[in-house]
N, C-alpha and C. Protein backbone atom coordinates (compact mmCIF):
# COMPACT_ATOMS: atom_id res chain seq x y z
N UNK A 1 12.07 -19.39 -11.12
CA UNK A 1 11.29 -20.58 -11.34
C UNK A 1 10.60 -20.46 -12.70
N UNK A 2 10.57 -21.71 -13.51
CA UNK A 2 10.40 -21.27 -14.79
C UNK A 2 8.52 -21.98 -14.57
N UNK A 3 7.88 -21.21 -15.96
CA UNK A 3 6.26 -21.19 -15.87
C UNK A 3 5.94 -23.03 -15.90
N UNK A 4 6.62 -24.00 -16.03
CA UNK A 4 6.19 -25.23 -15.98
C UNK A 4 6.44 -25.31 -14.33
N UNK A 5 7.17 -24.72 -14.12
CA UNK A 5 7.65 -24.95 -12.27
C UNK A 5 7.10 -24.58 -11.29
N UNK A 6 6.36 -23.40 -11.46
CA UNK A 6 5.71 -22.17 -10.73
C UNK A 6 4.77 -23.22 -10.38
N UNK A 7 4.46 -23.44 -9.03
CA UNK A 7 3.13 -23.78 -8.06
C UNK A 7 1.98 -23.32 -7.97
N UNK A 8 0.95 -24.03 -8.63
CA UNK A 8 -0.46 -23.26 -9.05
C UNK A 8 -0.91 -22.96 -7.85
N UNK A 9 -0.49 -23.14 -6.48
CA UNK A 9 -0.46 -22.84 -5.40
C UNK A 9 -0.48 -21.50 -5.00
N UNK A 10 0.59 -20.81 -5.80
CA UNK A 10 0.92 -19.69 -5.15
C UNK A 10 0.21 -18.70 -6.08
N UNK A 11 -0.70 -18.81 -6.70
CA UNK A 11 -1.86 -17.77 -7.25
C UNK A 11 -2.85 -17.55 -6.28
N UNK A 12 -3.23 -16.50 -5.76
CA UNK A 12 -4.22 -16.44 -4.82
C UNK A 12 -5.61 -16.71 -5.08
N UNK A 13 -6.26 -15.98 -6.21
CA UNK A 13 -7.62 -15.66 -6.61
C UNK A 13 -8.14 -16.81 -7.10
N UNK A 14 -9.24 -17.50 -6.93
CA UNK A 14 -9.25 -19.75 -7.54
C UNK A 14 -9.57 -19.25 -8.82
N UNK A 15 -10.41 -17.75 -9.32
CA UNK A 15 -10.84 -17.95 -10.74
C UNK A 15 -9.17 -17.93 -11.49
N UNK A 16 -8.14 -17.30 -11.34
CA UNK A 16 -7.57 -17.03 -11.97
C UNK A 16 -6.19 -18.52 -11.72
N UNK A 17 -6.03 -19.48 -10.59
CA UNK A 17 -5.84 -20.25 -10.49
C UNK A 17 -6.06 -21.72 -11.26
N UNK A 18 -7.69 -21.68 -11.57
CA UNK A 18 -8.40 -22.23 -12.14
C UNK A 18 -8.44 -22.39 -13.83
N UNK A 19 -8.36 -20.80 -13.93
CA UNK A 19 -7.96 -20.43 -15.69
C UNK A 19 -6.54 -20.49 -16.69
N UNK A 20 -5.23 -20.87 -15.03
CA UNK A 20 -4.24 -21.08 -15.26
C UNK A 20 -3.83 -21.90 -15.92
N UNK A 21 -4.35 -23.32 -14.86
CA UNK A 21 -4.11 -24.60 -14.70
C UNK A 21 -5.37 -25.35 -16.00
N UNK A 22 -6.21 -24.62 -16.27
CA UNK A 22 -7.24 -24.60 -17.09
C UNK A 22 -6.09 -24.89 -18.38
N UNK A 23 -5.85 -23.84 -18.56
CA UNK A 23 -4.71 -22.97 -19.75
C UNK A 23 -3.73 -24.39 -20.21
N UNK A 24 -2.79 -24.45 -19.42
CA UNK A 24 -1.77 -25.49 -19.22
C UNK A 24 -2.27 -26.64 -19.34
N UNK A 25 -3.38 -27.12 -18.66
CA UNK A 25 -3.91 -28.89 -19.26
C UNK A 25 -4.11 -28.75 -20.21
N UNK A 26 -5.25 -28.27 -21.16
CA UNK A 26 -5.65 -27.84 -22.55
C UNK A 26 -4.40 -27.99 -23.28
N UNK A 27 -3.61 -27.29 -23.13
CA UNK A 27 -2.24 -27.31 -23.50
C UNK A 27 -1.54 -28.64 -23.86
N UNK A 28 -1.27 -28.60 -22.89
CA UNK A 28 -0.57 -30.01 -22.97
C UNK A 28 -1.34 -31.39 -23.59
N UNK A 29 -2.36 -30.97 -23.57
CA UNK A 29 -3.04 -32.25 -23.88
C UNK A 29 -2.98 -31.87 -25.26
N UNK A 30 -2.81 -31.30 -26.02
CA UNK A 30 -2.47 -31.01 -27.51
C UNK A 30 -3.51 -29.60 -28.01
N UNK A 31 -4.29 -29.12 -27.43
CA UNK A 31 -5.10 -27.98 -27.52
C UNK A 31 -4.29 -26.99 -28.25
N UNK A 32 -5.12 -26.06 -29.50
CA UNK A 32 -4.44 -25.12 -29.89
C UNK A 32 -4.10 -23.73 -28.57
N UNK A 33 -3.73 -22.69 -29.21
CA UNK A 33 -4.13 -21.92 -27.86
C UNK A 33 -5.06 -20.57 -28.00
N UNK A 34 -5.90 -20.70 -29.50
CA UNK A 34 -7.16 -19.74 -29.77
C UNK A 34 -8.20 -20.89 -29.22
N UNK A 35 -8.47 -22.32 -29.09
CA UNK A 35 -9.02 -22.96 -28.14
C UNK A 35 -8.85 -22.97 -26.83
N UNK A 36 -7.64 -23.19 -26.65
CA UNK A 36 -7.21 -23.11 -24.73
C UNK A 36 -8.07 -21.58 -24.76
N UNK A 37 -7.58 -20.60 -24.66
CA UNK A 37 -7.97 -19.41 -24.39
C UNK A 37 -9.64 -18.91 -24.45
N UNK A 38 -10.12 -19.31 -25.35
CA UNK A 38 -11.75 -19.71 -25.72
C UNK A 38 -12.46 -20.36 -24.51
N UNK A 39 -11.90 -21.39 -24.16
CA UNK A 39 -12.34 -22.67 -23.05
C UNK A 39 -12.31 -21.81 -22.13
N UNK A 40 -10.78 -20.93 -21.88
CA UNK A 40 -10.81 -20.10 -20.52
C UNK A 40 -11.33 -19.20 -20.10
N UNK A 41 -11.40 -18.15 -21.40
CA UNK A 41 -12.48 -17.20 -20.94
C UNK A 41 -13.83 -17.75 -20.75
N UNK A 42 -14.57 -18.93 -21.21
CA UNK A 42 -15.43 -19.21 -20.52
C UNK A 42 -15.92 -19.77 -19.01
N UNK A 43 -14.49 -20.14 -18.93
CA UNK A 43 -14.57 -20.73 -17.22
C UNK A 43 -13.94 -19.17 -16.17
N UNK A 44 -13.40 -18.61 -16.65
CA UNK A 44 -13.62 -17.12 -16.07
C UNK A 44 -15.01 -16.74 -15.77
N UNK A 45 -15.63 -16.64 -16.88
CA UNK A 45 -17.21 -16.26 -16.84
C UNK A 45 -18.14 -17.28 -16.19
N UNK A 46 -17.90 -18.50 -16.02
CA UNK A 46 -18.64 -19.53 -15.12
C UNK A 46 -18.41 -18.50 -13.48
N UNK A 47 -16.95 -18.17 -13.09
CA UNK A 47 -16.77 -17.97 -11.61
C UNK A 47 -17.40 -16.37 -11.70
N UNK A 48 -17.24 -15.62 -12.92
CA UNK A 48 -17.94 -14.41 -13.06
C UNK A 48 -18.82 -14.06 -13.83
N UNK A 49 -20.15 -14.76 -13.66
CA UNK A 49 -21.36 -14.44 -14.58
C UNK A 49 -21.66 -12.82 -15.15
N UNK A 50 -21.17 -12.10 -14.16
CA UNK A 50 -21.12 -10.57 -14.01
C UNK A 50 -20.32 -9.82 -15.39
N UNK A 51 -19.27 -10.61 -15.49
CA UNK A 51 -18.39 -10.13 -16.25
C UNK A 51 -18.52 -10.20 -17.99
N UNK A 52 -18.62 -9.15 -18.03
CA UNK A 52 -18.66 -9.11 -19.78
C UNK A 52 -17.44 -9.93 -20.42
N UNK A 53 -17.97 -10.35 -21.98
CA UNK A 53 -17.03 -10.87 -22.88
C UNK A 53 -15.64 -10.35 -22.61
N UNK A 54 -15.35 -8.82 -23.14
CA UNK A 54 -14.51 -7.94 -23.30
C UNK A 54 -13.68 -8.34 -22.16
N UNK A 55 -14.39 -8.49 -20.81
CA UNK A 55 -13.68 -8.38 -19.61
C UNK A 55 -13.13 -9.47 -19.21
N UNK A 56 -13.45 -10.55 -19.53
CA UNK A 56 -12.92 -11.89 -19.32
C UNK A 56 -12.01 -12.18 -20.56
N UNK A 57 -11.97 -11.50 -21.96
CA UNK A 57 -10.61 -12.54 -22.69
C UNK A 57 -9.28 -10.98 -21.95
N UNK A 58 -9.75 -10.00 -21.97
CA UNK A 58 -8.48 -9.45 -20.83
C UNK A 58 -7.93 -10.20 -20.22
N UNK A 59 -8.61 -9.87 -19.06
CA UNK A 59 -8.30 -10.50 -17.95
C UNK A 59 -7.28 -12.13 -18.45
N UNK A 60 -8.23 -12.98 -19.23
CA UNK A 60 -7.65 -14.36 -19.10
C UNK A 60 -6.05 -14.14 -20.13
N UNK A 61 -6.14 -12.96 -21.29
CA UNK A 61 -4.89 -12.79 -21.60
C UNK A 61 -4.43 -11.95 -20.50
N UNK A 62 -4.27 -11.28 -20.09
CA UNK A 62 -3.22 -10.77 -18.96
C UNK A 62 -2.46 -12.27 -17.81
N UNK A 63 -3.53 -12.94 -17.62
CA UNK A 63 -3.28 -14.15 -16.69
C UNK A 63 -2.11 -14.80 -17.97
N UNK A 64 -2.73 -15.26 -18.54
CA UNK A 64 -2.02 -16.11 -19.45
C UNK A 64 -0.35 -15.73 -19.44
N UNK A 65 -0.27 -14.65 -20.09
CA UNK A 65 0.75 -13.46 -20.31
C UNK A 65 1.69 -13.57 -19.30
N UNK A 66 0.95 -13.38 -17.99
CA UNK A 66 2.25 -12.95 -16.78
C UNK A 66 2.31 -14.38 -16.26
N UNK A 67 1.49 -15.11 -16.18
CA UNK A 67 2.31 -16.42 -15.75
C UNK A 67 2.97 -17.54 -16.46
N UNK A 68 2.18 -17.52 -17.79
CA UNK A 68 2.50 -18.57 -18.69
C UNK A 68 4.05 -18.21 -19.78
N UNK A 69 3.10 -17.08 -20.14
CA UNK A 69 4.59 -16.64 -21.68
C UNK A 69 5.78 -16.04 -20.59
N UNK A 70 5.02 -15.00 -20.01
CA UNK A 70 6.73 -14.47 -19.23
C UNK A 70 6.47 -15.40 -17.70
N UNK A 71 5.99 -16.13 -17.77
CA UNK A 71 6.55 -16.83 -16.34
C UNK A 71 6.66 -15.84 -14.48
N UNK A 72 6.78 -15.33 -14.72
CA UNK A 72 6.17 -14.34 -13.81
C UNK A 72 5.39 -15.13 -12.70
N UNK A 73 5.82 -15.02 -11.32
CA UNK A 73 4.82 -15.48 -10.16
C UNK A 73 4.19 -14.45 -9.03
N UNK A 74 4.56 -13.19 -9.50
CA UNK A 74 4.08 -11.69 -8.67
C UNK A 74 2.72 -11.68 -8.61
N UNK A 75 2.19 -10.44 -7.96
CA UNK A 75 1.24 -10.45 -8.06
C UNK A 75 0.33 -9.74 -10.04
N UNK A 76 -0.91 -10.31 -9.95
CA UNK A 76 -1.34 -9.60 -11.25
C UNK A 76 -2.96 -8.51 -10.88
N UNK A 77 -2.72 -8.31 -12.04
CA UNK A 77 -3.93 -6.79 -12.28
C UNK A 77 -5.62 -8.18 -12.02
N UNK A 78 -6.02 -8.07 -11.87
CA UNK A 78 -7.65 -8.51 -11.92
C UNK A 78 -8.93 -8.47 -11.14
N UNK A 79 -9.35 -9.33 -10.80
CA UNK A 79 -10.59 -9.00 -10.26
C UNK A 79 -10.34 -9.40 -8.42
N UNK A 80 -11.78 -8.85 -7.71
CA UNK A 80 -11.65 -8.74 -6.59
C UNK A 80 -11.68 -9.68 -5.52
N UNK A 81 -11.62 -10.78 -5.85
CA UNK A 81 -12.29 -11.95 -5.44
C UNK A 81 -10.75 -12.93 -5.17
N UNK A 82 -11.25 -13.91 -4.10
CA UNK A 82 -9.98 -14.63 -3.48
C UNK A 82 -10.13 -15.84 -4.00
C-alpha cells in the first residue's frame, strides 16, 4: 500500500496519527516541508508538553520517515502513549 493509501487508521498512538495526517494536509495544501515539520513538532508537543524540543523533531522525523518517505505501515519507535 503506497503512503497516499495507507489508512491513518491503522497508526495506533493519536499523537503520532495526528502529526501524520498533520504532515500530509500541510502538504498538500502547498506547505513547504521545513514548515509542515515545524507545525508538527509543535502539535507533538501540544499532546506532549513533557517532551523536549530535541525529542519531538525526532520523533516527528522518524514518523514522517517511516510512513510518509518510505511508506511503511509497521509498527514505529516512539512514545508511550495510545
Amino acid at each position: 500500500m503506497g503512503q497516499a493509501e495507507m489508512p491513518v487508521g491503522a497508526i495506533l498512538r493519536r499523537c503520532e496519527r495526528a502529526v501524520v495526517t498533520a504532515y500530509r494536509e500541510l502538504r498538500g495544501t502547498g506547505a513547504d516541508d521545513l514548515s509542515a515539520f515545524r507545525a508538527c513538532t509543535t502539535l507533538y508537543r501540544v499532546h506532549h508538553p513533557e517532551a523536549s524540543v530535541q525529542e519531538a523533531r525526532r520523533l516527528v522525523a522518524e514518523w514522517i520517515d517511516h510512513h510518509i518517505v518510505r511508506g511503511d505501515s509497521g509498527p514505529t519507535p516512539g512514545c508511550d502513549c495510545d
